[in-house]
C-alpha atoms as a PDB file:
ATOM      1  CA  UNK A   1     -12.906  80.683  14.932  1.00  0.00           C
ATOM      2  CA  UNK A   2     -16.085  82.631  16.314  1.00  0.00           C
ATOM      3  CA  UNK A   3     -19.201  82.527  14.402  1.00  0.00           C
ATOM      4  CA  UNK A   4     -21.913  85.482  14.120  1.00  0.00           C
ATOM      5  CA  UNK A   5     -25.248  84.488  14.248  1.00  0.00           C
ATOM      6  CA  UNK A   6     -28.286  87.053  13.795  1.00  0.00           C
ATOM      7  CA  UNK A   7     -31.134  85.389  14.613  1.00  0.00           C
ATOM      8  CA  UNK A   8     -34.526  86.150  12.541  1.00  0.00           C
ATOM      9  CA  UNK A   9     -32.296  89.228  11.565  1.00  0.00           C
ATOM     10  CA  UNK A  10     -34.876  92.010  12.262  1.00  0.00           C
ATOM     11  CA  UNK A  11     -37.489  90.487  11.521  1.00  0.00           C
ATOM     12  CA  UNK A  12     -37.676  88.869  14.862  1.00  0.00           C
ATOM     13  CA  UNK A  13     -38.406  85.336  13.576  1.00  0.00           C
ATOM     14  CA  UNK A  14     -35.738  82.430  14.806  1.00  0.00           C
ATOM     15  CA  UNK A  15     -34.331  81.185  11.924  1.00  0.00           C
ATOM     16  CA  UNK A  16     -31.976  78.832  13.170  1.00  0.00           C
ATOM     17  CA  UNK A  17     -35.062  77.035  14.816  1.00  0.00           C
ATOM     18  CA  UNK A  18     -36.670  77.063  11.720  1.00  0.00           C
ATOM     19  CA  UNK A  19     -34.163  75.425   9.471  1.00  0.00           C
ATOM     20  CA  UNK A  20     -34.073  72.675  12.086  1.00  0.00           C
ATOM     21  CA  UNK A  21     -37.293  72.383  12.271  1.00  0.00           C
ATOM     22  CA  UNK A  22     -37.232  72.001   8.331  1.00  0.00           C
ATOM     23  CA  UNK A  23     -34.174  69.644   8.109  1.00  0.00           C
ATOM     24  CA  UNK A  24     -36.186  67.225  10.926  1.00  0.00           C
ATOM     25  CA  UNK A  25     -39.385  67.275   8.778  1.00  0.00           C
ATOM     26  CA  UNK A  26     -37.272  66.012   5.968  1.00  0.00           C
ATOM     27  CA  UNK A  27     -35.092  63.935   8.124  1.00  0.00           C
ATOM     28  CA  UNK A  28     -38.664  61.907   8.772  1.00  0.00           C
ATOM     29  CA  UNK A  29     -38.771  60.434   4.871  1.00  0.00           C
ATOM     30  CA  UNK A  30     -35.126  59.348   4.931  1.00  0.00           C
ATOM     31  CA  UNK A  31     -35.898  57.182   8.599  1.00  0.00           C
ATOM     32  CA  UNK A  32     -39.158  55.718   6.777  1.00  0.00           C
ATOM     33  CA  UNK A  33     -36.956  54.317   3.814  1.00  0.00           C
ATOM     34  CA  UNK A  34     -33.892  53.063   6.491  1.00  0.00           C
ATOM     35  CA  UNK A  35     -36.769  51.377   8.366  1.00  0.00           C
ATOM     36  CA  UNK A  36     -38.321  49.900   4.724  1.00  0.00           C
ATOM     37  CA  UNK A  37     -34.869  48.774   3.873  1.00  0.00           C
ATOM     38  CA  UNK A  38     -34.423  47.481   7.671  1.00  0.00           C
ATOM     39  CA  UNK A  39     -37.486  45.057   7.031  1.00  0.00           C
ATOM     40  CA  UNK A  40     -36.215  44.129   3.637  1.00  0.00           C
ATOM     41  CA  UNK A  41     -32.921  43.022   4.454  1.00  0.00           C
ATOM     42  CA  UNK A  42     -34.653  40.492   7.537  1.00  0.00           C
ATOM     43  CA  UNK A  43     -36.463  39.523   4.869  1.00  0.00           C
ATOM     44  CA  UNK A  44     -33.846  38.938   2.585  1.00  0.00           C
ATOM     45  CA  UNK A  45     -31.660  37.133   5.543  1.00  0.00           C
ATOM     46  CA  UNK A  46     -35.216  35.030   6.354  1.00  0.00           C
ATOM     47  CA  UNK A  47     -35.215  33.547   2.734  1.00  0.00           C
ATOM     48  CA  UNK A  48     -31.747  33.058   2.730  1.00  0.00           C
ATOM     49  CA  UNK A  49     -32.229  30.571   5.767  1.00  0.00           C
ATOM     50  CA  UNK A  50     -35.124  29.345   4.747  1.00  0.00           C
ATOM     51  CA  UNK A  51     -33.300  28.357   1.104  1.00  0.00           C
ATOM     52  CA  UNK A  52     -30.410  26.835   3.706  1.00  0.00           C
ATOM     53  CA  UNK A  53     -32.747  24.616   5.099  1.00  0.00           C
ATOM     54  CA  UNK A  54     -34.950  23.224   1.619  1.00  0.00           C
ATOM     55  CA  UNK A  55     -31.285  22.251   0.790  1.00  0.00           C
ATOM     56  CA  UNK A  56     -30.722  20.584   3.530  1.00  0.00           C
ATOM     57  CA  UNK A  57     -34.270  18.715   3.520  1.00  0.00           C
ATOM     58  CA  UNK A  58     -33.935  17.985   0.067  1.00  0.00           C
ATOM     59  CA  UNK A  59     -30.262  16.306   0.558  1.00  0.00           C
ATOM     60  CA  UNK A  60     -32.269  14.260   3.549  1.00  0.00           C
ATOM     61  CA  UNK A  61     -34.808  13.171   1.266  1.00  0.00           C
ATOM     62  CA  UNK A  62     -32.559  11.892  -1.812  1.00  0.00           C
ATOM     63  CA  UNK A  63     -30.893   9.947   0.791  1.00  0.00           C
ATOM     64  CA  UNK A  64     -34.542   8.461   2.444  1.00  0.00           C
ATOM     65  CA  UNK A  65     -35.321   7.341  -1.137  1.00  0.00           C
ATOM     66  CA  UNK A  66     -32.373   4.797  -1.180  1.00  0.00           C
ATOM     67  CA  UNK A  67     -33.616   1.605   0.644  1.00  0.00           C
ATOM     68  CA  UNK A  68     -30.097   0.829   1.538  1.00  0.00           C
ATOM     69  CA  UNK A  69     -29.186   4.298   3.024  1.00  0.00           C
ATOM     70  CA  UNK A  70     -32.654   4.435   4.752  1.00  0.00           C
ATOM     71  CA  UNK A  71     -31.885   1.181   6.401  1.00  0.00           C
ATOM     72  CA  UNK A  72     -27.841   2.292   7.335  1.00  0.00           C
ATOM     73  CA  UNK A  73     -26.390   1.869  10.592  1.00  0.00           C
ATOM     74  CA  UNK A  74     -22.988   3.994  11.914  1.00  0.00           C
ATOM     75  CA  UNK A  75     -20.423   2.370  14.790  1.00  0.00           C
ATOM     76  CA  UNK A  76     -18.227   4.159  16.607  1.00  0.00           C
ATOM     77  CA  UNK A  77     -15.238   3.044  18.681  1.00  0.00           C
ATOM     78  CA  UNK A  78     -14.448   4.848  21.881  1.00  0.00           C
ATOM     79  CA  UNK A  79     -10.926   4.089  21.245  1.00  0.00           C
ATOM     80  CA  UNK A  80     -10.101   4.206  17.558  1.00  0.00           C
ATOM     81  CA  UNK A  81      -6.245   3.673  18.004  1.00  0.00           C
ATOM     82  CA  UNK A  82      -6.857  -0.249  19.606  1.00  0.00           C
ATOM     83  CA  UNK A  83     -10.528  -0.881  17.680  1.00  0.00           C
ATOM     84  CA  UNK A  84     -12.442   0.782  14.589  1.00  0.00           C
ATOM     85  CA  UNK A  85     -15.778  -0.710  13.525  1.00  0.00           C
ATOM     86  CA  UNK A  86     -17.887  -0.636  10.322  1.00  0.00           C
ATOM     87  CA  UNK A  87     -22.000  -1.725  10.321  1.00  0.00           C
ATOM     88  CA  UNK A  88     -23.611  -2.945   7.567  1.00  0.00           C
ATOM     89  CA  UNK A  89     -27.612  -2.360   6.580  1.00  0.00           C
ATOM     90  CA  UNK A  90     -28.458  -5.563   8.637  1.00  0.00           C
ATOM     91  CA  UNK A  91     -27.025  -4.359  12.203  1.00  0.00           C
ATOM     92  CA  UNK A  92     -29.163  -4.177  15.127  1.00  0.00           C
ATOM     93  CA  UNK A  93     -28.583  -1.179  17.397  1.00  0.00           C
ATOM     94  CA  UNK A  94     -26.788  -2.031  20.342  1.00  0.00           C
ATOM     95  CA  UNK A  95     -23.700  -1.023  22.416  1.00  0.00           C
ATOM     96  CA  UNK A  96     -20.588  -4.197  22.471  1.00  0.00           C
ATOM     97  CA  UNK A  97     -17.678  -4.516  25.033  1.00  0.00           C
ATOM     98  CA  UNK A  98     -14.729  -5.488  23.224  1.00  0.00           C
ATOM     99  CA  UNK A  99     -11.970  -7.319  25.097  1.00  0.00           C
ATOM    100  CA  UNK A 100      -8.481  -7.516  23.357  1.00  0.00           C
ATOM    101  CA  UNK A 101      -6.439 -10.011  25.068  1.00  0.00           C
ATOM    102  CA  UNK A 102      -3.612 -10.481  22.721  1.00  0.00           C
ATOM    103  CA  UNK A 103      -2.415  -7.323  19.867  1.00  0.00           C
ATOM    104  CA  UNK A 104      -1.918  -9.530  16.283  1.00  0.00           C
ATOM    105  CA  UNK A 105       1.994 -10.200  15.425  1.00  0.00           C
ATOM    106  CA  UNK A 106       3.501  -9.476  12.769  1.00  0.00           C
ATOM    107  CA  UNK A 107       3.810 -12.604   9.799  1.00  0.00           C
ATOM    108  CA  UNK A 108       7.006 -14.461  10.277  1.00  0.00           C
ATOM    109  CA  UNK A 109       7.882 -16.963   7.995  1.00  0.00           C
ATOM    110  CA  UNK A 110      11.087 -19.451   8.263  1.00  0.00           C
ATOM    111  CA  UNK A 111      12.538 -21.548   5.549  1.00  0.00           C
ATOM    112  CA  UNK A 112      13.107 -25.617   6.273  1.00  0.00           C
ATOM    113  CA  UNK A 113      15.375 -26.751   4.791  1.00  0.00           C
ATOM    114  CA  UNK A 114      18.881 -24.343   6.173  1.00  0.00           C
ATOM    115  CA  UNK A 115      22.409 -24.630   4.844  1.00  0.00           C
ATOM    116  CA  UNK A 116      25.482 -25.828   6.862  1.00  0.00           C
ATOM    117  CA  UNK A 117      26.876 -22.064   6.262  1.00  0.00           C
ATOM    118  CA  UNK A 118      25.749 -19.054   5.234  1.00  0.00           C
ATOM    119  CA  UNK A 119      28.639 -18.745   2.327  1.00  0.00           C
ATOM    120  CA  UNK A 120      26.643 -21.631   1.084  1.00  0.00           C
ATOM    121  CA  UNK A 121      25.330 -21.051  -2.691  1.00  0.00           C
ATOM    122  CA  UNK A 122      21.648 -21.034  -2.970  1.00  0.00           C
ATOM    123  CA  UNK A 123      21.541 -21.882  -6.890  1.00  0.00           C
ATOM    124  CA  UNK A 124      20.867 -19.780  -9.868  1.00  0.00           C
ATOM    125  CA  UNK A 125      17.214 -19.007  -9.861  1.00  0.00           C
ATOM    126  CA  UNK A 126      14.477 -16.535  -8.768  1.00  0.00           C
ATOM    127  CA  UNK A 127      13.202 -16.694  -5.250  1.00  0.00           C
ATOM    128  CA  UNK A 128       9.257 -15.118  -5.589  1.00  0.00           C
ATOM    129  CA  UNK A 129       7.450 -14.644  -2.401  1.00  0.00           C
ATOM    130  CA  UNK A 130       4.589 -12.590  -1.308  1.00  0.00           C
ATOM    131  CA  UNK A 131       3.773 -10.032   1.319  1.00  0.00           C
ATOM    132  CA  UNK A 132       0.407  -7.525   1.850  1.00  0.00           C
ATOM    133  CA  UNK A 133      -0.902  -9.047  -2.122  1.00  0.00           C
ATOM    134  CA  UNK A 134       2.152  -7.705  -3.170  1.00  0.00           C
ATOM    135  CA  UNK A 135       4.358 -10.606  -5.201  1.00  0.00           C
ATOM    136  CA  UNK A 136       8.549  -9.848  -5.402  1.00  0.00           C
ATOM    137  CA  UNK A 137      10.826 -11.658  -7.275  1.00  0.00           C
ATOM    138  CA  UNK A 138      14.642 -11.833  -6.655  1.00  0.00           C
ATOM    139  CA  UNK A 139      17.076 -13.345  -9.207  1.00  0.00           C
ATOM    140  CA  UNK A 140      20.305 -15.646  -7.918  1.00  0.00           C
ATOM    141  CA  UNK A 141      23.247 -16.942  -9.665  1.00  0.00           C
ATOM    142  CA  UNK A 142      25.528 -19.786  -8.977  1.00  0.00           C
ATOM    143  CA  UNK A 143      27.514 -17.345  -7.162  1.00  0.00           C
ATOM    144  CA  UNK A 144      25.072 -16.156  -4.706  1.00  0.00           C
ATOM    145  CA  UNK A 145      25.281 -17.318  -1.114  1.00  0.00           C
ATOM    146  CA  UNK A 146      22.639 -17.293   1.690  1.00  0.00           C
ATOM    147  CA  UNK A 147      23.886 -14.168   2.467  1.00  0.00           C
ATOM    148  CA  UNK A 148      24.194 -12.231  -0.550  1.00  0.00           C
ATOM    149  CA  UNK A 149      20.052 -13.477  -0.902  1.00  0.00           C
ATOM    150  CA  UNK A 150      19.626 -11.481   2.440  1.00  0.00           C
ATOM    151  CA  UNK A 151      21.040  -8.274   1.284  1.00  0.00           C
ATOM    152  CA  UNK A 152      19.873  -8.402  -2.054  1.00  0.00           C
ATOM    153  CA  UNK A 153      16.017  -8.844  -0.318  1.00  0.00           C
ATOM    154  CA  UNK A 154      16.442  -6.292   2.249  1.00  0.00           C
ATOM    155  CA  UNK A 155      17.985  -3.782  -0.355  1.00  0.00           C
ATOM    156  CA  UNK A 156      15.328  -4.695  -3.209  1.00  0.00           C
ATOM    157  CA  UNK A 157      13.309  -1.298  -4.342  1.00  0.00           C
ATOM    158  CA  UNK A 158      10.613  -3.387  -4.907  1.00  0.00           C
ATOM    159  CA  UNK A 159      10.575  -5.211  -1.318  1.00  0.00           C
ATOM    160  CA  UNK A 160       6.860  -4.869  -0.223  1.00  0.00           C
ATOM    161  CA  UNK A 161       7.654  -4.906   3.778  1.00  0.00           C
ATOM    162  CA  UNK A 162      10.023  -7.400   4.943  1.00  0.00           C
ATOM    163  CA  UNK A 163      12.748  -7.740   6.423  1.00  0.00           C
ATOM    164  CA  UNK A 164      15.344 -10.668   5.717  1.00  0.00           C
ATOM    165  CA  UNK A 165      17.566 -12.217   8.002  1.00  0.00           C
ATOM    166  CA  UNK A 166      19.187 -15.686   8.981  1.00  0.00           C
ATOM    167  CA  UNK A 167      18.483 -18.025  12.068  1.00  0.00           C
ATOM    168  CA  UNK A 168      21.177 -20.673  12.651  1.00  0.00           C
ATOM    169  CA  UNK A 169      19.157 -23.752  14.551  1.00  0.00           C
ATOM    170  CA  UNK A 170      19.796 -27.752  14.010  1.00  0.00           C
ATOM    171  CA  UNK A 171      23.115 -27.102  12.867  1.00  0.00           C
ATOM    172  CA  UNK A 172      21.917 -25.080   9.676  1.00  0.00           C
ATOM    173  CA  UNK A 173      21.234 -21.330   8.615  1.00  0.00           C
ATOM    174  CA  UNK A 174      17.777 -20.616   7.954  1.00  0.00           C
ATOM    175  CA  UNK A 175      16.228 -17.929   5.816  1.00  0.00           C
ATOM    176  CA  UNK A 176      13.770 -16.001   7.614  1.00  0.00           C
ATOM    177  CA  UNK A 177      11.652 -13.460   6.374  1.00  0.00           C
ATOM    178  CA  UNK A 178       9.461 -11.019   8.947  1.00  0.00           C
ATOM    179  CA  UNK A 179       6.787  -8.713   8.189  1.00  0.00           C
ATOM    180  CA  UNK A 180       7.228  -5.338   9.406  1.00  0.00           C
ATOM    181  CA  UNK A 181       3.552  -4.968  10.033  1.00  0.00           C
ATOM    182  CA  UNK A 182       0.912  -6.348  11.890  1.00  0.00           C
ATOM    183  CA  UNK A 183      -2.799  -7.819  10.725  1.00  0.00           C
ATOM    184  CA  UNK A 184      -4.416 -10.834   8.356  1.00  0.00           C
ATOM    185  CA  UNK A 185      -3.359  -8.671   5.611  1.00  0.00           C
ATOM    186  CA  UNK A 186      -0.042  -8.819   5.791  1.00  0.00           C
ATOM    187  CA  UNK A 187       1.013 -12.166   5.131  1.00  0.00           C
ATOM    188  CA  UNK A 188       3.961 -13.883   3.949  1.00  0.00           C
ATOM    189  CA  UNK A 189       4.172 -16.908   1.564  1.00  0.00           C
ATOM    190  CA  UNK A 190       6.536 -18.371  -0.933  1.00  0.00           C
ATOM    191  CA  UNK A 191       5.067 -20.462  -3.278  1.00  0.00           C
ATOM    192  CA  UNK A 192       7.233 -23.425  -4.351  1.00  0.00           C
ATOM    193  CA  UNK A 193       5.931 -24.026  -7.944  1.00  0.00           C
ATOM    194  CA  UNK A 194       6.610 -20.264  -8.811  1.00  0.00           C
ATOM    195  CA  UNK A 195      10.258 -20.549  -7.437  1.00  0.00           C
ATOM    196  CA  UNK A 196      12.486 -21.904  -9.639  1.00  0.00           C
ATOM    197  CA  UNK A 197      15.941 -22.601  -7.905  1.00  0.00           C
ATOM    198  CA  UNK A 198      18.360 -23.966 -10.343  1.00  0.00           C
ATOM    199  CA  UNK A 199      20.915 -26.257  -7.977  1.00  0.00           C
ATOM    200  CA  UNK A 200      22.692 -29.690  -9.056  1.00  0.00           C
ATOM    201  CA  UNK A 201      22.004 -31.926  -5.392  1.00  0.00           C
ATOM    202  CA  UNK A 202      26.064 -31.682  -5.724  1.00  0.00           C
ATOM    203  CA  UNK A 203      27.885 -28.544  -6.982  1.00  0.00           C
ATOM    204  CA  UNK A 204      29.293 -28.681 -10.512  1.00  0.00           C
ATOM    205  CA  UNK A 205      33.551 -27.855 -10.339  1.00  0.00           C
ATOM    206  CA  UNK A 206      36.014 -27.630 -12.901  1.00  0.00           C
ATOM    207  CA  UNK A 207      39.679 -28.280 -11.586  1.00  0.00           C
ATOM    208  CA  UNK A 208      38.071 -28.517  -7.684  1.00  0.00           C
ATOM    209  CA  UNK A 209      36.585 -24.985  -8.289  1.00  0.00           C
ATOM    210  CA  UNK A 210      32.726 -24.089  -8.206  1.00  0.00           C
ATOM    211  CA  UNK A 211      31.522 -24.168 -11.684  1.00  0.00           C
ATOM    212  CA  UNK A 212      30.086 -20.908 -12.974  1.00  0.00           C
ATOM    213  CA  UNK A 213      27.675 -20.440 -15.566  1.00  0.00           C
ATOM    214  CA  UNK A 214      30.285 -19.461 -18.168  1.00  0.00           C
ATOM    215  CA  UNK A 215      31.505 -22.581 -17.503  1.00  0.00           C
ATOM    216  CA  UNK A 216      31.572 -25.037 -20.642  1.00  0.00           C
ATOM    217  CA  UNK A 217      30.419 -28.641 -19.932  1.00  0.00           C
ATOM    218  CA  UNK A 218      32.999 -30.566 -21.083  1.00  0.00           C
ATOM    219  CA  UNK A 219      35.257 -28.918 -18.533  1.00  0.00           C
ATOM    220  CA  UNK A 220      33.811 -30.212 -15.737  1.00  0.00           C
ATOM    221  CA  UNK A 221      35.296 -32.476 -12.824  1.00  0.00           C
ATOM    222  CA  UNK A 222      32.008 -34.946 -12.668  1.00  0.00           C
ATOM    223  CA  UNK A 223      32.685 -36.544 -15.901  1.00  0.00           C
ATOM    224  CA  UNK A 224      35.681 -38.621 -13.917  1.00  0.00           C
ATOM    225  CA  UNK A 225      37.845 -40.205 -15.891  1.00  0.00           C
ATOM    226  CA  UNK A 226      35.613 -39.793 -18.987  1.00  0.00           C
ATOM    227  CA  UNK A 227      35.421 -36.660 -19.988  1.00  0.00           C
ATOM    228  CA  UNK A 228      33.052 -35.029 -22.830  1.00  0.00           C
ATOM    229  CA  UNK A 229      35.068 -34.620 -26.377  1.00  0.00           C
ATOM    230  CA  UNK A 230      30.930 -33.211 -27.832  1.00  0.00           C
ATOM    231  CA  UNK A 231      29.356 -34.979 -29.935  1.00  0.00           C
ATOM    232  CA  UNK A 232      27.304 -36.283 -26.733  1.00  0.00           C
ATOM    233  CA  UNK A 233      23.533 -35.233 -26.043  1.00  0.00           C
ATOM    234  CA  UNK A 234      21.614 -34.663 -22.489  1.00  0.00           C
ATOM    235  CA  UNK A 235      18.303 -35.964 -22.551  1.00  0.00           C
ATOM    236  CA  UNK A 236      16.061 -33.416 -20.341  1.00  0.00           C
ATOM    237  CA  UNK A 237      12.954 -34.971 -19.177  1.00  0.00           C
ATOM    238  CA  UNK A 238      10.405 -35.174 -15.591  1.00  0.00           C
ATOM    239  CA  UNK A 239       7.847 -32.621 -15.055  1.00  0.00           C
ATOM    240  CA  UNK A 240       7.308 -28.877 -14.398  1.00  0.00           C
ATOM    241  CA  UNK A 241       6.423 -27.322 -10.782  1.00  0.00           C
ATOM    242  CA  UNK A 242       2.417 -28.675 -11.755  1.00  0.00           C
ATOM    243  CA  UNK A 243       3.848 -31.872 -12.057  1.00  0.00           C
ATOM    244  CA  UNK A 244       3.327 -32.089 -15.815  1.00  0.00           C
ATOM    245  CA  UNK A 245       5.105 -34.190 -17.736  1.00  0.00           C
ATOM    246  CA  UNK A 246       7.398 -31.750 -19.750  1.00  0.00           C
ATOM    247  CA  UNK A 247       8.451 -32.371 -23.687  1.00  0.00           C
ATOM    248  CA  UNK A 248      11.672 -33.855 -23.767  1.00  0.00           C
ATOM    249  CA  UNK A 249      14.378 -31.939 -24.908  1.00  0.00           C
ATOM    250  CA  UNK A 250      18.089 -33.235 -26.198  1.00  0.00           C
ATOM    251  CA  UNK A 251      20.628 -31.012 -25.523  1.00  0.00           C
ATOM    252  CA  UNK A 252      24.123 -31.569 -27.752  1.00  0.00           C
ATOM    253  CA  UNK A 253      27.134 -31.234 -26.713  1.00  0.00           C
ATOM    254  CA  UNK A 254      30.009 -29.253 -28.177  1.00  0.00           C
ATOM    255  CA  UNK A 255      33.287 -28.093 -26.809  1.00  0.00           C
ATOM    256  CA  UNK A 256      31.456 -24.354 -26.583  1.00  0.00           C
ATOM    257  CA  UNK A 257      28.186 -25.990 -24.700  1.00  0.00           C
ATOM    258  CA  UNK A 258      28.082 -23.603 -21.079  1.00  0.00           C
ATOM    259  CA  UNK A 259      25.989 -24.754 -18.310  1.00  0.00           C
ATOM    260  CA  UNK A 260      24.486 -21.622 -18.866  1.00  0.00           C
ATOM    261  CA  UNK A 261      22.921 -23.158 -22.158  1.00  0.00           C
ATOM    262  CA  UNK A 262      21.646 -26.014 -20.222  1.00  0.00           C
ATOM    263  CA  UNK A 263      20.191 -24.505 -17.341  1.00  0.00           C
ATOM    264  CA  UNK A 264      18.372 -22.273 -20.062  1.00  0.00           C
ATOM    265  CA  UNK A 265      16.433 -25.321 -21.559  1.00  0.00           C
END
């Protein structure tokens, strides 16, 4: 679209020059406050880094004012995957060549005394052992074999990392227990005195079977040609797994008495 323009009209002055003229004069105040607000925003970004850096010196300071923190040493590995390392306040700077000959094995730990087969019964009981500080206990009956203690530790929710199996050497079968991980922290023990394994040295049978706990006392084949009628008593006495003498108990017998009652005193 075309524009008409009549410049200073007829009075001859050029009034488009003028207005632009005009518009620059005024143009001048608005530059002088974008230049004031220029300076006040480096200003602004000025403090703001200088604020950054009081926090920063005044973190560095808290931490100079704690003898222990001042005195601090850091390690580093060059290979944290093989080697980490820690320093305490009293290191001395230095650089260390570390040489690893041999990676740690994992805990392995192999029961003594085996069983002539792995049907064998183990005894009513619990079988505790420990593994990474963590202590497990597994309960047995008088029908659990070597085998069923394997499966029952392998398949425990509460097993703490090992894995059971059975090594047959010296005509036996051997429980053996293997940690699945590797380092000083992850060992394995089995402390005897908090085992309890319930086992006769000969199994209990009533008519040439394996006695069960249900199984009532005067049933049983190792009375011979005397059998219990009840009436009788079993004096319990020796000493617990400290090797304290324990208060001796007397145990009657009645045609209802189950080894179940006896192994419970």
């Amino acid at each position: 679209m075309s524009t008409l323009r009549f410049p200073g009209l007829s009075t001859g002055i050029d009034t488009s020059a003028l207005i632009s003229q005009l518009m620059a004069a005024q143009r001048r105040t608005l530059n002088m406050y974008e230049e004031r607000k220029s300076v006040w925003d480096e200003k602004k970004d000025a403090l703001s880094t200088l604020e950054t850096k009081l926090d920063t010196l005044r973190s560095s300071v808290r931490v100079l004012s704690d003898a222990d923190e001042l005195r601090a040493f850091s390690a580093a590995s060059s290979d944290t995957d093989i080697l980490t390392a820690e320093a305490s306040y009293n290191a001395f700077e230095g650089n260390h060549t570390v040489v690893i000959n041999q990676l740690a094995n994992a805990e392995r730990w192999v029961h003594a005394a085996g069983k002539e087969y792995a049907e064998d019964y183990v005894g009513a009981g619990t079988f505790i052992y420990s593994y990474n500080h963590q202590e497990t206990s597994i309960t047995t009956t008088a029908t659990t074999t070597l085998e069923d203690l394997v499966g029952s530790i392998n398949n425990d929710a509460n097993n703490p990392g090992v894995t059971a199996s059975l090594l047959y050497y010296n005509d036996a079968y051997h429980l053996v227990l293997n940690g699945n991980d590797a380092g000083t922290d992850y060992k394995i023990s089995v402390n005897a005195s908090s085992t309890e394994i319930w086992q006769a040295d000969t199994a209990f049978t009533v008519s040439s079977d394996n006695a069960t706990l249900s199984s009532k006392i005067t049933d049983l084949d190792q009375f011979g040609s005397g059998p219990l009628e009840g009436g009788e008593v079993i004096e319990i006495t020796g000493t617990d797994h400290n090797g304290n003498a324990i208060t001796q108990v007397n145990l009657s017998i009645t045609s209802n008495t189950k080894l179940s009652h006896l192994i419970s005193e």
